[in-house]
Protein backbone atom coordinates (compact mmCIF):
# COMPACT_ATOMS: atom_id res chain seq x y z
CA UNK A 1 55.42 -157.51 -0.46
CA UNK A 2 53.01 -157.90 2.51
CA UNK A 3 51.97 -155.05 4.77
CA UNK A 4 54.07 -155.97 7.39
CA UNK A 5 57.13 -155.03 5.10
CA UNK A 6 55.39 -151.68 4.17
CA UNK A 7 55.17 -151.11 7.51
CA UNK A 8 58.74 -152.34 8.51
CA UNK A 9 59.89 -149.69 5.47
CA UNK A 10 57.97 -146.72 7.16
CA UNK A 11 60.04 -147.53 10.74
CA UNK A 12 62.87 -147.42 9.18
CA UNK A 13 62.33 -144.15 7.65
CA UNK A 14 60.68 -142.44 10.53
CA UNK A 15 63.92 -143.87 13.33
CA UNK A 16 66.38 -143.09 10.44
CA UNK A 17 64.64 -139.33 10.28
CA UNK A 18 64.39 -138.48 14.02
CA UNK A 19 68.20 -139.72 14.22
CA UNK A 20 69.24 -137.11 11.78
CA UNK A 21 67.12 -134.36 12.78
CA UNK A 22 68.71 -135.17 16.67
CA UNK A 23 72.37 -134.90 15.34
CA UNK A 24 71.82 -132.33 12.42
CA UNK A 25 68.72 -129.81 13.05
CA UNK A 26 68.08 -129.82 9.38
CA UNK A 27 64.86 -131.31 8.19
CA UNK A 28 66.00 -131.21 4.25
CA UNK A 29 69.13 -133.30 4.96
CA UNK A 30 67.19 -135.28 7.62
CA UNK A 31 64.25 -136.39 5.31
CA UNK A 32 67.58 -136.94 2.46
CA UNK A 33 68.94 -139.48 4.90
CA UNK A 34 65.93 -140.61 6.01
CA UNK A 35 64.57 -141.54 2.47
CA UNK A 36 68.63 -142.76 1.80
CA UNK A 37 68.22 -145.49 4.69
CA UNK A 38 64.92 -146.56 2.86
CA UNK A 39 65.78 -147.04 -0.18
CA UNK A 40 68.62 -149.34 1.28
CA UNK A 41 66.18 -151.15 3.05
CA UNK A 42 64.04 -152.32 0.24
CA UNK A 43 66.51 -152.54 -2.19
CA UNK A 44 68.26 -155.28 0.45
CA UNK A 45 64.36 -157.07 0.81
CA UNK A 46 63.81 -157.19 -2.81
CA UNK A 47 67.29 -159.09 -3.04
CA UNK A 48 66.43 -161.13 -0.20
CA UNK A 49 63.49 -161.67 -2.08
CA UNK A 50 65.01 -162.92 -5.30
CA UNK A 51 67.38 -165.40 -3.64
CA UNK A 52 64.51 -166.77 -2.31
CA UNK A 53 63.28 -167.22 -5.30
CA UNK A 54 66.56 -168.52 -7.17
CA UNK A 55 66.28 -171.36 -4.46
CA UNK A 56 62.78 -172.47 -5.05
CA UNK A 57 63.45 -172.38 -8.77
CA UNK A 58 66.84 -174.46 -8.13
CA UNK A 59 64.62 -176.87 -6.54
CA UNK A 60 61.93 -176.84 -8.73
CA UNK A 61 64.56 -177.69 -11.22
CA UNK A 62 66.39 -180.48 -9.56
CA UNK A 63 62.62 -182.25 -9.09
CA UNK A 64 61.82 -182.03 -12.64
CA UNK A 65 65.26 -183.53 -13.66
CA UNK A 66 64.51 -186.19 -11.28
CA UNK A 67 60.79 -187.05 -12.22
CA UNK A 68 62.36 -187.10 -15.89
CA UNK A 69 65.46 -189.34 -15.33
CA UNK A 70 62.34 -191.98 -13.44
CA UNK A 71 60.19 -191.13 -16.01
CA UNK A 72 62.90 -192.41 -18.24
CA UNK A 73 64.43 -194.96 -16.46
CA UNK A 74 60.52 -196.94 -15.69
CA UNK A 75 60.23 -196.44 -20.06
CA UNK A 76 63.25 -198.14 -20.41
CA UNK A 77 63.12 -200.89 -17.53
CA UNK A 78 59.63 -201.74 -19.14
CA UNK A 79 60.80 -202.35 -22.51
CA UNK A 80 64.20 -203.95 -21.64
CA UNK A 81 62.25 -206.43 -19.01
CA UNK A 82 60.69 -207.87 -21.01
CA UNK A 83 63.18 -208.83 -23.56
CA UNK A 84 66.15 -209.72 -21.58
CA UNK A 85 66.26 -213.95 -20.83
């Protein structure tokens, strides 16, 4: 998490706060809300976050299955070259 994101959290917080103090006039409920729309918002990044992630990994893992199935396949080609009439 960069600053831009902490920064991006702390908007959301202080729009989501002078909305509710506009409609309701209560500053409890408004900072409750307020903190409420937050909380949403990083809990949606962080899973944002970790898909990300999943996909790099995926990919990571298809590239190492691949470098292993060549790794294999030059063993094999070497050995079986050289016997084969």
């Amino acid at each position: 998490m960069d600053n831009k994101f902490f920064q991006e959290a702390t908007n959301a917080y202080i729009v989501a706060y002078n909305t509710a103090m506009e409609q309701m006039r209560n500053p409890n409920a408004a900072a409750q809300i307020a903190m409420s729309v937050t909380m949403a918002y990083i809990a949606a990044a962080k899973a944002e976050m970790r898909q990300k992630e999943r996909e790099q990994n995926m990919g990571l893992g298809i590239l190492s299955v691949l470098a292993a199935a060549a790794a294999k396949r030059d063993g094999q080609d070497d050995g079986g070259g050289s016997e084969k009439k």
